[in-house]
Protein backbone atom coordinates (compact mmCIF):
# COMPACT_ATOMS: atom_id res chain seq x y z
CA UNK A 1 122.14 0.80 109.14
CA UNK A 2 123.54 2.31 106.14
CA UNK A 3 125.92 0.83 103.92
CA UNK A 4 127.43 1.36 100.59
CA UNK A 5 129.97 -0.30 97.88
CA UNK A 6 129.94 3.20 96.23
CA UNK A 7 131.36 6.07 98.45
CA UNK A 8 133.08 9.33 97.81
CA UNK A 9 135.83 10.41 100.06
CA UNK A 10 136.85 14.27 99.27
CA UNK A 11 140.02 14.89 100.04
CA UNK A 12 141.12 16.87 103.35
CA UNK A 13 143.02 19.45 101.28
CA UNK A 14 139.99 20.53 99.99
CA UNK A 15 138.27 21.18 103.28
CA UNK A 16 140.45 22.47 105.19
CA UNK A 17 139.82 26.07 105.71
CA UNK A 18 137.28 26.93 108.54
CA UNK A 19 134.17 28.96 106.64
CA UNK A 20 133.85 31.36 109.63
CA UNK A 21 131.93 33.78 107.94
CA UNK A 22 129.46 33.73 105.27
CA UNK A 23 132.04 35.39 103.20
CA UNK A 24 134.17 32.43 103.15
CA UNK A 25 133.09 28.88 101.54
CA UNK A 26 133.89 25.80 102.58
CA UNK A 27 132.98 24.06 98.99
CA UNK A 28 135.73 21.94 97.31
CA UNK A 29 135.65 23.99 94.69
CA UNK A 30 136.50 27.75 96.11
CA UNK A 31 139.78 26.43 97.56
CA UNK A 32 141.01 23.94 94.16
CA UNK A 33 139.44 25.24 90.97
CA UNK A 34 140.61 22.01 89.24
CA UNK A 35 138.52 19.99 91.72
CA UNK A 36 136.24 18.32 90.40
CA UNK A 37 133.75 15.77 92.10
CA UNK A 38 133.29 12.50 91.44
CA UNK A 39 129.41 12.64 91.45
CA UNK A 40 129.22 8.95 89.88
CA UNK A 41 125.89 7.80 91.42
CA UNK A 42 127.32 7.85 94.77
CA UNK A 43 125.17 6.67 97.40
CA UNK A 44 127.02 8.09 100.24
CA UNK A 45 129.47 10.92 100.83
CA UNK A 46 131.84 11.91 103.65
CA UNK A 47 133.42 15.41 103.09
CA UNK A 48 136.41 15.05 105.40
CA UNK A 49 137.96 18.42 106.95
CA UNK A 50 140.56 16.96 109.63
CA UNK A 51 139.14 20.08 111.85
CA UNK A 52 139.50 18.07 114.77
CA UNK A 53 143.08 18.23 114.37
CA UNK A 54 143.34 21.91 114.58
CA UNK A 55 141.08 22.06 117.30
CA UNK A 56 139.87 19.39 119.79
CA UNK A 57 136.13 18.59 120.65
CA UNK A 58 136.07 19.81 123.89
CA UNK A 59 137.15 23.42 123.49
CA UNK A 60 134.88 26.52 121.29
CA UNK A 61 136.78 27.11 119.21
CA UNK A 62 136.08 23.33 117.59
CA UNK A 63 132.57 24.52 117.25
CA UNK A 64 133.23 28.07 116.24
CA UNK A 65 135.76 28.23 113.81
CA UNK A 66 134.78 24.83 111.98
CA UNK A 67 133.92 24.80 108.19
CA UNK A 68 130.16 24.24 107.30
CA UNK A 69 127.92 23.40 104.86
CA UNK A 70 125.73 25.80 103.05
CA UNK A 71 122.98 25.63 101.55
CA UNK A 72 124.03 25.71 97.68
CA UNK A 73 126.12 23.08 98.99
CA UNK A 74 123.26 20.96 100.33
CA UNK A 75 121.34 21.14 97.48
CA UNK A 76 124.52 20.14 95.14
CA UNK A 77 124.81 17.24 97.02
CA UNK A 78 121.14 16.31 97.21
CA UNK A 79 121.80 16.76 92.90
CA UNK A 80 124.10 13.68 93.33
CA UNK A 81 121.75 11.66 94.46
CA UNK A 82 123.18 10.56 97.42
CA UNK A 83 121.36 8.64 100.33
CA UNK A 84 124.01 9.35 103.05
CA UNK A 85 126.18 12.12 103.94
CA UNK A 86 129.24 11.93 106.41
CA UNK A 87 131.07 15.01 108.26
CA UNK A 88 133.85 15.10 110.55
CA UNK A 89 132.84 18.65 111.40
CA UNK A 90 130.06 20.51 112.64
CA UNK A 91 128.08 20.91 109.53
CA UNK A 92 125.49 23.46 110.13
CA UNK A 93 126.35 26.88 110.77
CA UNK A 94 124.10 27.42 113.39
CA UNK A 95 125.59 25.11 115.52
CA UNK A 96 127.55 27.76 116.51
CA UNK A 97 125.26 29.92 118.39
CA UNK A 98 125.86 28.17 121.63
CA UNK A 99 129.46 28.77 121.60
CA UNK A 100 130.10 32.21 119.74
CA UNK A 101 129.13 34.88 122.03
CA UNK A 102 129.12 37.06 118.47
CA UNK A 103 127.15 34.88 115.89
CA UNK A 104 124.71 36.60 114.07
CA UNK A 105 121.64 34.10 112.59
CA UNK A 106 121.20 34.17 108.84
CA UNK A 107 118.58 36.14 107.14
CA UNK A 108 117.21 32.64 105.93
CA UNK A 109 117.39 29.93 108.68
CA UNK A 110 117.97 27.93 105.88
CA UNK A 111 121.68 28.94 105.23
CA UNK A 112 122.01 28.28 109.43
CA UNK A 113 120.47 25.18 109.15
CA UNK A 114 121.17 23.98 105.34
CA UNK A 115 121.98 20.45 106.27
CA UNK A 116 118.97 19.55 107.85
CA UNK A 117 116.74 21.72 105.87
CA UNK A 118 117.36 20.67 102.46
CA UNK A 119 119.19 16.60 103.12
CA UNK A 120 117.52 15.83 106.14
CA UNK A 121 114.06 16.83 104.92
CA UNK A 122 114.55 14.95 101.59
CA UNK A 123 115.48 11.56 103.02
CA UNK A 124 118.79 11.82 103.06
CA UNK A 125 120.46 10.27 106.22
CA UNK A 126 123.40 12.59 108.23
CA UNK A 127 126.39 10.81 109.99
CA UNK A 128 127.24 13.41 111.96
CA UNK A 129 130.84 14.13 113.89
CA UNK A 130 132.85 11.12 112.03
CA UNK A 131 136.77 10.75 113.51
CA UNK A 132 139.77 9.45 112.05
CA UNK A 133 138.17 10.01 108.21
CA UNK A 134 141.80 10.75 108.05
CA UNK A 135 143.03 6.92 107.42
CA UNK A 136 140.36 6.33 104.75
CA UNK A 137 142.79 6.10 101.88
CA UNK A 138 140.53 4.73 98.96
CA UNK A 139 138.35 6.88 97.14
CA UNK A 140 135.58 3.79 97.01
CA UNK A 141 135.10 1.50 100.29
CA UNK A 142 132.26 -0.04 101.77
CA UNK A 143 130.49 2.01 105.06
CA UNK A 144 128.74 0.70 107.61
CA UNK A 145 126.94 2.99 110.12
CA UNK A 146 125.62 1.22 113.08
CA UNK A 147 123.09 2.99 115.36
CA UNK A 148 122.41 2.49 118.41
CA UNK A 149 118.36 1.77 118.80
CA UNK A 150 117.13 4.60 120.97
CA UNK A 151 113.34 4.59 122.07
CA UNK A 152 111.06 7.54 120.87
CA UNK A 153 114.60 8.99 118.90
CA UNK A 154 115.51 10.08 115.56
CA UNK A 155 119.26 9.91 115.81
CA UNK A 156 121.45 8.63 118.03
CA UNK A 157 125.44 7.30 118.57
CA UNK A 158 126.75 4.77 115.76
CA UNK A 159 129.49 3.01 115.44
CA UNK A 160 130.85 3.61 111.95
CA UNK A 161 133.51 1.08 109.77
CA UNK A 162 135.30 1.51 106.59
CA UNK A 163 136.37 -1.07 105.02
CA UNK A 164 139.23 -1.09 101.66
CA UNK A 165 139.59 -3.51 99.11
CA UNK A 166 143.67 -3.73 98.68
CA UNK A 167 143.34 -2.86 95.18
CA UNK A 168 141.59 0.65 96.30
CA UNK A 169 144.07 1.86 98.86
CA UNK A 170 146.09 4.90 98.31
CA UNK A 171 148.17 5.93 100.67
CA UNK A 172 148.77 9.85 100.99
């Protein structure tokens, strides 16, 4: 179970353009240049794209033309210390292969793969295809992620809660 007084909620307008190519990033910061995290000794962060909304879960192009993380991106947010990360996306880019009859794998499986390379490998847990991110409003609420116990498993579904204090909502 993870949870956390002390999240970090980017906003969607940030994240929302698909990285479909490696020429393309999916990092805050390429898309607002005034962006700036707050990298306040979070302990958990949930980068929030809304990609379901463009494209549901049970068709490709959900997996193919979704934004991911890379691996300068892992490693920033490894640099902010956090414990927990949260995506309402597919996060790796190699994901993909399954479902894009033309992806080609990265030179360095690493940059496929950068989200379980460099957080998973480092301790750093990975709450993987998060919904409705979309009616988190406050920038700091408490998370709770709530596995399900599977035998011999090292993930597995979770039921995952937000919870505001009134005094941190902000509506958009």
């Amino acid at each position: 179970t993870v949870a956390s007084s002390t999240c970090v909620a980017w906003p969607s307008a940030s994240a929302t353009s698909p990285t479909t190519s490696p020429a393309h990033s999916s990092k805050p910061a390429d898309s607002d240049h005034t962006y700036t995290p707050n990298c306040e000794e979070p302990e958990i962060a949930l980068i929030r794209s809304d990609h379901e909304l463009r494209h549901p879960t049970t068709t490709p192009q959900y997996w193919v033309d979704s934004p991911w993380i890379t691996a300068g991106e892992a490693r920033f947010l490894l640099d902010c210390g956090i414990k927990a990360v949260g995506f309402d996306f597919p996060q790796d880019r190699g994901i993909r292969e399954d479902y894009d009859p033309d992806f080609v794998p990265s030179t360095d499986p690493v940059e496929d793969w950068a989200c379980h390379s460099v957080l998973l490998t480092q301790g750093v847990v990975q709450i993987e295809y998060l919904c409705n991110l979309r009616n988190v409003h406050a920038e700091n609420f408490d998370l709770f992620a709530l596995p399900l116990k599977i035998k011999h498993s090292d993930g597995g579904p979770a039921r995952v809660v937000a919870i505001e204090s009134a005094g941190d909502r902000h509506e958009q």
